[in-house]
N, C-alpha and C. Protein backbone atom coordinates (compact mmCIF):
# COMPACT_ATOMS: atom_id res chain seq x y z
N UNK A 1 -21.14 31.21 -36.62
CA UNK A 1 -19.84 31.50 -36.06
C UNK A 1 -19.24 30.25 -35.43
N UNK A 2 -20.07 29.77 -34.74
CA UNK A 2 -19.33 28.47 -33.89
C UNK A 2 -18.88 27.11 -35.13
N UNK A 3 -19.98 27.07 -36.07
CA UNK A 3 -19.40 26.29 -37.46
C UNK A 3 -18.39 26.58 -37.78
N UNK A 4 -18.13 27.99 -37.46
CA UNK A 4 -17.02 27.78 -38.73
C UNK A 4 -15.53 27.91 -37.91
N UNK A 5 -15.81 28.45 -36.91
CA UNK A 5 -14.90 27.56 -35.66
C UNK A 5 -14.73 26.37 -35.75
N UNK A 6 -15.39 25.48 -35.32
CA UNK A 6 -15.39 24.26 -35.68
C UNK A 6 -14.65 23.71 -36.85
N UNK A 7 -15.06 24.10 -37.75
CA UNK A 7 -14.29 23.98 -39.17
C UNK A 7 -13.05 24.25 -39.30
N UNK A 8 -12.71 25.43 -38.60
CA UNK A 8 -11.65 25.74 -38.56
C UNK A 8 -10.68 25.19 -37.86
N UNK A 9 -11.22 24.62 -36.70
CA UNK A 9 -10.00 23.87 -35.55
C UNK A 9 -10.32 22.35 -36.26
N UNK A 10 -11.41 22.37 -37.03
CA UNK A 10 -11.17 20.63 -37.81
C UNK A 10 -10.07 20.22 -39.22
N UNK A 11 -9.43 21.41 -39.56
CA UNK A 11 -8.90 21.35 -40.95
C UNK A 11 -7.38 21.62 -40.07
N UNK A 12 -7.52 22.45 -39.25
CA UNK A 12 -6.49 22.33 -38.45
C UNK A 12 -5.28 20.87 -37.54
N UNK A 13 -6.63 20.24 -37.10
CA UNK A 13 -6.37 19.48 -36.67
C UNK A 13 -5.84 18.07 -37.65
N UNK A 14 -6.29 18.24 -38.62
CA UNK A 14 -6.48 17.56 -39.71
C UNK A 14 -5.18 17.15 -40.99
N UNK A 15 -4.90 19.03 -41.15
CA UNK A 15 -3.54 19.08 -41.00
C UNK A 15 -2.04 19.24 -40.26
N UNK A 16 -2.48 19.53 -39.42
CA UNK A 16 -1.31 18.99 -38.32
C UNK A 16 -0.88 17.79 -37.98
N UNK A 17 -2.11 17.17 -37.57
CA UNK A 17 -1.95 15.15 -37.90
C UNK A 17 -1.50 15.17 -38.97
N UNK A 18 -2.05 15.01 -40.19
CA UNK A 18 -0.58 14.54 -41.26
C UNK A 18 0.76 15.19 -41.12
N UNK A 19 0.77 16.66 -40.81
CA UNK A 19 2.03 16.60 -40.38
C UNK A 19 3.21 15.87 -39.48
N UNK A 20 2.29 15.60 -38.47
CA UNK A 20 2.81 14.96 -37.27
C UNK A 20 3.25 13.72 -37.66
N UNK A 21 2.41 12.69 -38.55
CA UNK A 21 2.39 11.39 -39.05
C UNK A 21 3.50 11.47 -40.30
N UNK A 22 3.83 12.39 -40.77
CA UNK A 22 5.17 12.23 -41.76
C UNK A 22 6.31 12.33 -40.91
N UNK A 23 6.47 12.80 -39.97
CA UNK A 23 7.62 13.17 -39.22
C UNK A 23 8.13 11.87 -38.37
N UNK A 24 9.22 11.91 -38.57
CA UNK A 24 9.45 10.46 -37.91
C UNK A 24 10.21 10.76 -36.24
N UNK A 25 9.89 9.78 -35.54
CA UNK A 25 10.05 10.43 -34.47
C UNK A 25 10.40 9.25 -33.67
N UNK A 26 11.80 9.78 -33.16
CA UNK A 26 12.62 8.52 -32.66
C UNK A 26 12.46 9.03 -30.73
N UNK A 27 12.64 7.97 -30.48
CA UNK A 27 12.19 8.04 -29.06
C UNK A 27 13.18 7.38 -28.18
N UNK A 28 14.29 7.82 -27.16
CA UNK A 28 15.14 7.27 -26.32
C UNK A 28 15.16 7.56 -25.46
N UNK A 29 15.33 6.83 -24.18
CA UNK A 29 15.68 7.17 -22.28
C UNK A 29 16.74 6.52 -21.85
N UNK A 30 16.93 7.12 -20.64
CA UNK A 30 17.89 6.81 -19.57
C UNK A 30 17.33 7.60 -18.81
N UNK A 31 18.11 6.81 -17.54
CA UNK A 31 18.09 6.60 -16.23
C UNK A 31 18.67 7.37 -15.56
N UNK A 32 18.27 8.59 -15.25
CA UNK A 32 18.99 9.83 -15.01
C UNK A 32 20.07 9.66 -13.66
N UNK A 33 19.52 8.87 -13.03
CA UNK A 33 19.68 8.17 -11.75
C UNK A 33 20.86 7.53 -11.61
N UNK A 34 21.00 6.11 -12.22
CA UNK A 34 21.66 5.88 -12.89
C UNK A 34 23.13 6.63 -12.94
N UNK A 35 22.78 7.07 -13.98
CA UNK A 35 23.84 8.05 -14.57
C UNK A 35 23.96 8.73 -13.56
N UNK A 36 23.47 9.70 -12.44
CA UNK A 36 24.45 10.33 -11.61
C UNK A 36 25.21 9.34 -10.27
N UNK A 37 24.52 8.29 -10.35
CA UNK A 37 25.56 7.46 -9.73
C UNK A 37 27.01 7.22 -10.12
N UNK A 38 26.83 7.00 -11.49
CA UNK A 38 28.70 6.84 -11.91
C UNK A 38 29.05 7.85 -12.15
N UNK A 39 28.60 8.75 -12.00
CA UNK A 39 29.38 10.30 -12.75
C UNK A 39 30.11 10.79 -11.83
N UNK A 40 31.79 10.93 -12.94
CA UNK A 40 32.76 11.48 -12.20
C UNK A 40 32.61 12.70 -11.54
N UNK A 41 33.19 12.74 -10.43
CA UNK A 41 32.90 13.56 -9.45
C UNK A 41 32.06 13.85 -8.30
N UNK A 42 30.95 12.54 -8.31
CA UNK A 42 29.97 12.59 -7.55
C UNK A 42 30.37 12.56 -6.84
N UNK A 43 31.52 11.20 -6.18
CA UNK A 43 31.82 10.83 -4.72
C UNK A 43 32.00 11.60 -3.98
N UNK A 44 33.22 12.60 -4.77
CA UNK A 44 34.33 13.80 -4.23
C UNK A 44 32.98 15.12 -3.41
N UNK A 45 32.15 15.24 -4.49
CA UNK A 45 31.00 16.21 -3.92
C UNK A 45 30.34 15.98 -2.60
N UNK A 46 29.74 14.47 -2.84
CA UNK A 46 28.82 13.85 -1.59
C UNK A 46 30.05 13.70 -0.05
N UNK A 47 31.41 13.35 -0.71
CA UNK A 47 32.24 13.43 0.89
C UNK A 47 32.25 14.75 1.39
N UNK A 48 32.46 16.14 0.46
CA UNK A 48 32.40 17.35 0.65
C UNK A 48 31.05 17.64 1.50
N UNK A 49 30.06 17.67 0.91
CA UNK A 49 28.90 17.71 1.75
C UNK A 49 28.84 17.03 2.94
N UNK A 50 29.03 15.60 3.02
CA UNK A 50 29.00 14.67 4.40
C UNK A 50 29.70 15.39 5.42
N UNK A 51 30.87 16.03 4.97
CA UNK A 51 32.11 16.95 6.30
C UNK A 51 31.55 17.96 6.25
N UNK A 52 30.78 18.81 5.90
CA UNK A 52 29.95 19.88 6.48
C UNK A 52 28.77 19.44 6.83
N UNK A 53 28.17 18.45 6.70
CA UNK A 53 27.02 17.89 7.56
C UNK A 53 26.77 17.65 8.81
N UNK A 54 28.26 16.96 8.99
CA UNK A 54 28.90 16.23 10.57
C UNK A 54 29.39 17.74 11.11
N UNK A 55 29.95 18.75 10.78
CA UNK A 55 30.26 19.70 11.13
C UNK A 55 29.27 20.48 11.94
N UNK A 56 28.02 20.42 11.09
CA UNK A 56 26.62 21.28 10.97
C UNK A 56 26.10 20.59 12.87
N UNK A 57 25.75 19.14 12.55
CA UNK A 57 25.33 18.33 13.76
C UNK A 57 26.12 18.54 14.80
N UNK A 58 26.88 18.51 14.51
CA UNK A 58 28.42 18.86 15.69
C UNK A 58 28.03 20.41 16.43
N UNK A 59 28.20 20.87 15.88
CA UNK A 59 27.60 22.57 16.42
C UNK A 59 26.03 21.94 17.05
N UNK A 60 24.91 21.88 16.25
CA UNK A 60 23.81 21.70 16.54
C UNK A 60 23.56 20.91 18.40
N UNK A 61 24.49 19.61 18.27
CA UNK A 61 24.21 18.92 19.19
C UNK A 61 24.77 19.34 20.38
N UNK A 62 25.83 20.00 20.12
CA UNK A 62 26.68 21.05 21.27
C UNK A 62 25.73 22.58 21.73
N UNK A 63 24.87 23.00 20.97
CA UNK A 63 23.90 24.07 21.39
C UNK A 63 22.43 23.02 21.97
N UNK A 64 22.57 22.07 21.53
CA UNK A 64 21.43 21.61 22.08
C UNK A 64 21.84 20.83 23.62
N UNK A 65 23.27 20.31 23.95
CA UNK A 65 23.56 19.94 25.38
C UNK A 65 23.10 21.17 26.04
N UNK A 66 23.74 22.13 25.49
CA UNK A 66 24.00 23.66 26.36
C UNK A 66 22.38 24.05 26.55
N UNK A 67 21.90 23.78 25.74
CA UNK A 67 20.05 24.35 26.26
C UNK A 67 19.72 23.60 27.25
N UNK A 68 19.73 22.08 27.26
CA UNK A 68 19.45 21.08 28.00
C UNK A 68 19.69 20.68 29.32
N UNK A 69 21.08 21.57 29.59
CA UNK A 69 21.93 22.03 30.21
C UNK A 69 21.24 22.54 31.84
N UNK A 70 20.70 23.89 30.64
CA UNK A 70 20.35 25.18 31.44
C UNK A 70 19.14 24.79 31.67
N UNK A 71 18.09 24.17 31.20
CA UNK A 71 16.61 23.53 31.60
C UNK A 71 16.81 23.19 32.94
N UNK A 72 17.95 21.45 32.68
CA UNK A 72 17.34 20.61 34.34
C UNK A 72 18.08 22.09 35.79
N UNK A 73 19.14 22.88 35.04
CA UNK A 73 20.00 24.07 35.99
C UNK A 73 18.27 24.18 36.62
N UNK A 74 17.40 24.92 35.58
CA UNK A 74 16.30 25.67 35.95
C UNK A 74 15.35 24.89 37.05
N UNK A 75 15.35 23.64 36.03
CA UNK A 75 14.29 22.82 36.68
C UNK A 75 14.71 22.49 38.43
N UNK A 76 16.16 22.08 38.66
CA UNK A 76 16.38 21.67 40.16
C UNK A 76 16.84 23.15 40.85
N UNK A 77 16.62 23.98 40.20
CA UNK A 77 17.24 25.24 41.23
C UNK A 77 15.44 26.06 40.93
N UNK A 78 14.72 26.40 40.10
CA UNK A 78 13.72 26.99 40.44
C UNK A 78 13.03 27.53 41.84
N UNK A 79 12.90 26.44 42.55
CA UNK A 79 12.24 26.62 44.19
C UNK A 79 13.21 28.05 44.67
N UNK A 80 14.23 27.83 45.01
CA UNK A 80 15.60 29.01 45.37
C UNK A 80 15.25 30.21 44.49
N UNK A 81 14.92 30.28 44.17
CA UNK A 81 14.97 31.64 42.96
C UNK A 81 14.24 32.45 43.03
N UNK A 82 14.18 33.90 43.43
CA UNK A 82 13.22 35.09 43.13
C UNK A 82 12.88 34.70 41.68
N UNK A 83 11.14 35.56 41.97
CA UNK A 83 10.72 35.85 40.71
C UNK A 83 11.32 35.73 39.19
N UNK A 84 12.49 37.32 40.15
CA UNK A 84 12.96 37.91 38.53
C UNK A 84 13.89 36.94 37.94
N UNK A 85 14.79 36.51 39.03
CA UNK A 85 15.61 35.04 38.38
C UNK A 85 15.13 34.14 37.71
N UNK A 86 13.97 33.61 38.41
CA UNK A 86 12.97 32.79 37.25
C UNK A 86 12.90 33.11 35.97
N UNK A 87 12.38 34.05 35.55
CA UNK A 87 11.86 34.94 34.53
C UNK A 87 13.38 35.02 33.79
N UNK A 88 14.36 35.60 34.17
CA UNK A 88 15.42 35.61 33.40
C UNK A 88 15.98 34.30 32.96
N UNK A 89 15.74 33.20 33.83
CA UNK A 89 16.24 32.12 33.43
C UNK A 89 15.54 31.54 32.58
N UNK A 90 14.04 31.76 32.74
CA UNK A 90 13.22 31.27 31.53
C UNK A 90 13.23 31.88 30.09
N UNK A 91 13.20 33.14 30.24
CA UNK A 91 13.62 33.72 28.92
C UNK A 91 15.00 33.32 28.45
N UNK A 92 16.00 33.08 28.95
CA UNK A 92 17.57 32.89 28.63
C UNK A 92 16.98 31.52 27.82
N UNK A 93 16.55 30.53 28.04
CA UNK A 93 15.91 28.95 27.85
C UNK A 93 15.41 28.80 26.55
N UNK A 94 14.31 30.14 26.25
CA UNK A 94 13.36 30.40 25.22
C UNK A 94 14.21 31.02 23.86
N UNK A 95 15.54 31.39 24.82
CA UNK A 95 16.26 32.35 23.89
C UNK A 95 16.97 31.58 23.25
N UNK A 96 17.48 30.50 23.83
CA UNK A 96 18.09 29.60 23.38
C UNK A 96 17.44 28.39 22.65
N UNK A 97 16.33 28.07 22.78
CA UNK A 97 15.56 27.19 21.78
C UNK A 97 15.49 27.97 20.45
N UNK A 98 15.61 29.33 20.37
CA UNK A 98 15.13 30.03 19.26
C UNK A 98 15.78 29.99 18.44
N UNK A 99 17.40 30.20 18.81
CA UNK A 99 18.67 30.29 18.04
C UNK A 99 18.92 28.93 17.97
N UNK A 100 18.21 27.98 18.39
CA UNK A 100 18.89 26.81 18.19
C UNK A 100 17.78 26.46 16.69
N UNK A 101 16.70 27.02 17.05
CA UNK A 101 15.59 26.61 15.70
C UNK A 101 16.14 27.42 14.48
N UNK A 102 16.62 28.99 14.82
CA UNK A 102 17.44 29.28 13.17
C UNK A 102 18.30 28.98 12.97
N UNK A 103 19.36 28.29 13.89
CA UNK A 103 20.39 27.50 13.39
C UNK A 103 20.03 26.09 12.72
N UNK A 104 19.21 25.71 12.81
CA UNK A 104 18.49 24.11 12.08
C UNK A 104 18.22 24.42 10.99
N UNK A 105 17.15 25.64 10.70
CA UNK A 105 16.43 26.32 9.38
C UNK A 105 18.04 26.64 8.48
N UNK A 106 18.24 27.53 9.10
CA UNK A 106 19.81 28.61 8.44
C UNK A 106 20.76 26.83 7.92
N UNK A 107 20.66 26.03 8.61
CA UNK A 107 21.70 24.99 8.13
C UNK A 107 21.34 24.25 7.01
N UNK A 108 19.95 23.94 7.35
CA UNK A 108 19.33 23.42 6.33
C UNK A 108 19.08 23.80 4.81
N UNK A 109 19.33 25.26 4.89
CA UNK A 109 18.94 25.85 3.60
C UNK A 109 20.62 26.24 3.34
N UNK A 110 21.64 26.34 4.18
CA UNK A 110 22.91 25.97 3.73
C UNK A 110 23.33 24.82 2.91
N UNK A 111 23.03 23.64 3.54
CA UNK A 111 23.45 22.48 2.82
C UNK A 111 22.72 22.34 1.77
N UNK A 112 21.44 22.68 1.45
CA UNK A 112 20.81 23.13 0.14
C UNK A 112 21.13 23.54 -0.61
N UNK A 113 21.93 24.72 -0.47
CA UNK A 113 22.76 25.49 -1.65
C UNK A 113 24.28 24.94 -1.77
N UNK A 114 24.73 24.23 -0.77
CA UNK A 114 26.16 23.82 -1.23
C UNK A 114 25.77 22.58 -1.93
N UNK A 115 24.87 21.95 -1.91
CA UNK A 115 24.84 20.57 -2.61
C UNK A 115 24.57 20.76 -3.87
N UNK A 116 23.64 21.78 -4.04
CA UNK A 116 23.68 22.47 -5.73
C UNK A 116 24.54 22.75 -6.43
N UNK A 117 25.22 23.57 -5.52
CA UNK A 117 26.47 24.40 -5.64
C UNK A 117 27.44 23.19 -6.18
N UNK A 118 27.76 21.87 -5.81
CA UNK A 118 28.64 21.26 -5.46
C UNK A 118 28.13 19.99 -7.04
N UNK A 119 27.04 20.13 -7.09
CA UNK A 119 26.36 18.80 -8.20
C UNK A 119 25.86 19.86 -9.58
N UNK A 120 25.98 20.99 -9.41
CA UNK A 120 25.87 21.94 -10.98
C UNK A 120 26.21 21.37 -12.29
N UNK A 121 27.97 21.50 -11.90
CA UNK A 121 28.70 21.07 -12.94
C UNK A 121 28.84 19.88 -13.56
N UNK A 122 28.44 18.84 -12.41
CA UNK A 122 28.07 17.24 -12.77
C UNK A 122 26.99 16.93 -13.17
N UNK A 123 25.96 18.04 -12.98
CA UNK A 123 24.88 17.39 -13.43
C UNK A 123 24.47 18.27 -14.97
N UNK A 124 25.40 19.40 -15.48
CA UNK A 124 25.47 20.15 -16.38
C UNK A 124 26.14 19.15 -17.51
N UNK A 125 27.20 18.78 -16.95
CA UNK A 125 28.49 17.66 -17.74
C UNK A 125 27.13 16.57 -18.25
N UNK A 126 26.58 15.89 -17.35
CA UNK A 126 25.81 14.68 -17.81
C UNK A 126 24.68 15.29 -18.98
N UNK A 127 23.89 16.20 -18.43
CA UNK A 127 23.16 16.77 -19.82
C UNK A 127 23.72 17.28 -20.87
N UNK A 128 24.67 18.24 -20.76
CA UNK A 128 25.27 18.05 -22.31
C UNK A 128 25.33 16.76 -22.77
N UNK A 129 25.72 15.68 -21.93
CA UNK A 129 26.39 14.77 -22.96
C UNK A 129 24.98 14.09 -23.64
N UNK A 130 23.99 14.27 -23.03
CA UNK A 130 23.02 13.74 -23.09
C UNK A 130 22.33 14.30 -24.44
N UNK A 131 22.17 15.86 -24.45
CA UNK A 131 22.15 16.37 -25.76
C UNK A 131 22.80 16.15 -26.72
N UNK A 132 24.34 15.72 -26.74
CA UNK A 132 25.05 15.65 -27.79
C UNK A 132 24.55 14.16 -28.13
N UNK A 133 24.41 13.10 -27.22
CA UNK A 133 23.64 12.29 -28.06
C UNK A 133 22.29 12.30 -28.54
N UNK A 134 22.03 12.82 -28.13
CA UNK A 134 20.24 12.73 -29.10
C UNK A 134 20.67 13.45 -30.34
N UNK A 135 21.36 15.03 -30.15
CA UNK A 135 21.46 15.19 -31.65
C UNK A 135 22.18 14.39 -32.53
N UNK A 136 23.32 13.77 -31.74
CA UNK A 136 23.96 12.92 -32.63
C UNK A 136 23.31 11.62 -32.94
N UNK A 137 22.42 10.97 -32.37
CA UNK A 137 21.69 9.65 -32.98
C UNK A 137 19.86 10.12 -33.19
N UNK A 138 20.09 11.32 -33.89
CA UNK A 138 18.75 11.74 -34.21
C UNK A 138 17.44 11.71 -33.54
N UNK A 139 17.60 11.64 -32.65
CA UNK A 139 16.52 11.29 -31.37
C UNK A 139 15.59 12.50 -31.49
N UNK A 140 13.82 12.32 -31.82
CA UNK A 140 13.10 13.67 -30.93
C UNK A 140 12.77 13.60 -29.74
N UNK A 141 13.20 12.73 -28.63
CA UNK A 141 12.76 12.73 -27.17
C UNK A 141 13.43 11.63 -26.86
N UNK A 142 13.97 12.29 -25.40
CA UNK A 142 14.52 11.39 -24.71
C UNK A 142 13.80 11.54 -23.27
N UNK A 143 13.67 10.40 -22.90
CA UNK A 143 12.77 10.40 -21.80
C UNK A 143 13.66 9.79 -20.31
N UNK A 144 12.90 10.27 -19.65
CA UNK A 144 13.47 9.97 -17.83
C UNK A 144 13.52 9.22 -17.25
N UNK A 145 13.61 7.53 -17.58
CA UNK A 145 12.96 6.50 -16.70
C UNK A 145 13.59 6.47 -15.29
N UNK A 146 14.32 7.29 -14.76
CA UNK A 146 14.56 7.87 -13.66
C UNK A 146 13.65 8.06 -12.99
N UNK A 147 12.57 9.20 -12.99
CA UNK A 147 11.33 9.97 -12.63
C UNK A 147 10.47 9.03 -12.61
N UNK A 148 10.41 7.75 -13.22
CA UNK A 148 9.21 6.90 -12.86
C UNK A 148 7.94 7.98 -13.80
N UNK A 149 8.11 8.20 -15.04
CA UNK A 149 7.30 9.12 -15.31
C UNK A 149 7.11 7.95 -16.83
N UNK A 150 7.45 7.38 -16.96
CA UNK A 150 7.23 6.29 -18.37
C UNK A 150 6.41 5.15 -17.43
N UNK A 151 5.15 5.09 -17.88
CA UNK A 151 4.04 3.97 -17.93
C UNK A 151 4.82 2.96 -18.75
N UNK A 152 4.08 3.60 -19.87
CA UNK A 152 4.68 2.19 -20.96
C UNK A 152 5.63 2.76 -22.01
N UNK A 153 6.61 1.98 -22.30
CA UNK A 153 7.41 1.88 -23.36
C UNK A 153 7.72 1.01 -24.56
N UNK A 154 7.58 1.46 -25.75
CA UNK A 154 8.03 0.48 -26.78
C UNK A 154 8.41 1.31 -28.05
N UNK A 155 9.86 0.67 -28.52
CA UNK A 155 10.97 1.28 -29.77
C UNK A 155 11.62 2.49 -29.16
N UNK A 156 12.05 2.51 -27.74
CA UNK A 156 12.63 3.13 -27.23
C UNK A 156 14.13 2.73 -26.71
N UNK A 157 14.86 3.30 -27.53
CA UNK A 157 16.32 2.97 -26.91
C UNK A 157 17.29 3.62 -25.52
N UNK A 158 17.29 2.41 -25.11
CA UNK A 158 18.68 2.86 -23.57
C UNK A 158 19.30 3.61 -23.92
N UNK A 159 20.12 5.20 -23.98
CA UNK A 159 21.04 5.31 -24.46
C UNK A 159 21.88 5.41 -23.53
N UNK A 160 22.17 4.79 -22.14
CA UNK A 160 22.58 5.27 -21.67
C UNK A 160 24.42 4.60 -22.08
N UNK A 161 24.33 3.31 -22.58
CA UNK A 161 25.52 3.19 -22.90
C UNK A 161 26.20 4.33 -23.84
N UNK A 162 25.85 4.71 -25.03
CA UNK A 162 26.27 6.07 -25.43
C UNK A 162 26.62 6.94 -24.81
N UNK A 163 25.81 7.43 -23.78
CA UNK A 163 26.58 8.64 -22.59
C UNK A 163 27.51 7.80 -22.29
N UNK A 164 27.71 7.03 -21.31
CA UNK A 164 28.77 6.68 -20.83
C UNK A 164 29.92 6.76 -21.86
N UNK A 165 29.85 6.03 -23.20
CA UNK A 165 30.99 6.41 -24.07
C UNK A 165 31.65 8.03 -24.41
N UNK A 166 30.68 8.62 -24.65
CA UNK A 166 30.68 10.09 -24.61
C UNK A 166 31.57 10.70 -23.38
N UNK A 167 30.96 10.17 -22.07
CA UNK A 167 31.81 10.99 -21.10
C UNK A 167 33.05 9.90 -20.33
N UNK A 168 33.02 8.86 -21.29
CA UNK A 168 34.35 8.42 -20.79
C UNK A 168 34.44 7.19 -19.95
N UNK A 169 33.30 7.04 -19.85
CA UNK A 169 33.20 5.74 -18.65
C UNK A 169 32.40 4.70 -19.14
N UNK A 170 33.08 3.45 -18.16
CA UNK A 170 32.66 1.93 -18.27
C UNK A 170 31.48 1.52 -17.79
């Protein structure tokens, strides 16, 4: 049984390599990177994001005076204070670090989705164009040298001048 397993994944293998070895197989990258640097529309997105960023900090740093606020209140008035005042003032403190921590989380995963939200279509625009050239200059792989994921390369073409012609730019 295991022979003829063997045999079997050897005739396999055997013919698939010649398959593989008739097929010609063109190989091109770009710089994904790169390319979303010049791509129209980036700027307009990244200023969009930057004014809800400064917006975001703006709130943030104004709930964080106001906690900071009410601490040294606590810290130089404590001695004066019944118990229960204590206690209310400390919880009010705790209450306010809390909402200040889901407002950090909640913002953070805001600007997450608007920056997606905001780089979709630019980064949809650049891959089409990217497909339309490989099918159009017969390419079976185009690779990322963006990602730092290419060791070595050789008979691999830039295409990135092609995109750029494709979507219009110098």
């Amino acid at each position: 049984m295991k022979k003829t397993l063997i045999a079997i994944m050897a005739c396999m293998l055997a013919f698939g390599g010649s398959a593989m070895a008739q097929k010609n197989v063109k190989l091109g990258h770009i710089n994904s990177n790169d390319l979303m640097q010049i791509m129209p529309g980036r700027d307009s997105a990244q200023t969009v994001l930057q004014a809800e960023v400064t917006e975001l900090e703006n709130t943030l740093k104004s709930m964080q005076a106001e906690a900071e606020k009410r601490y040294n209140d606590y810290v130089a008035n404590q001695a004066g204070w019944t118990e229960l005042i204590r206690q209310t003032k400390q919880r009010e403190i705790q209450d306010m670090a809390a909402r200040i921590e889901e407002f950090q989380k909640s913002a953070q995963e805001q600007l997450q989705n608007r920056e997606q939200e905001l780089l979709k279509p630019i980064i949809d625009r650049a891959k089409k164009a990217i497909e339309d050239v490989a099918k159009e200059g017969g390419y079976t792989y185009i690779l990322d040298a963006g990602t730092a994921a290419i060791l070595y390369s050789q008979d691999s073409d830039d295409i990135m001048p092609l995109v750029k012609k494709k979507l219009g730019l110098k």
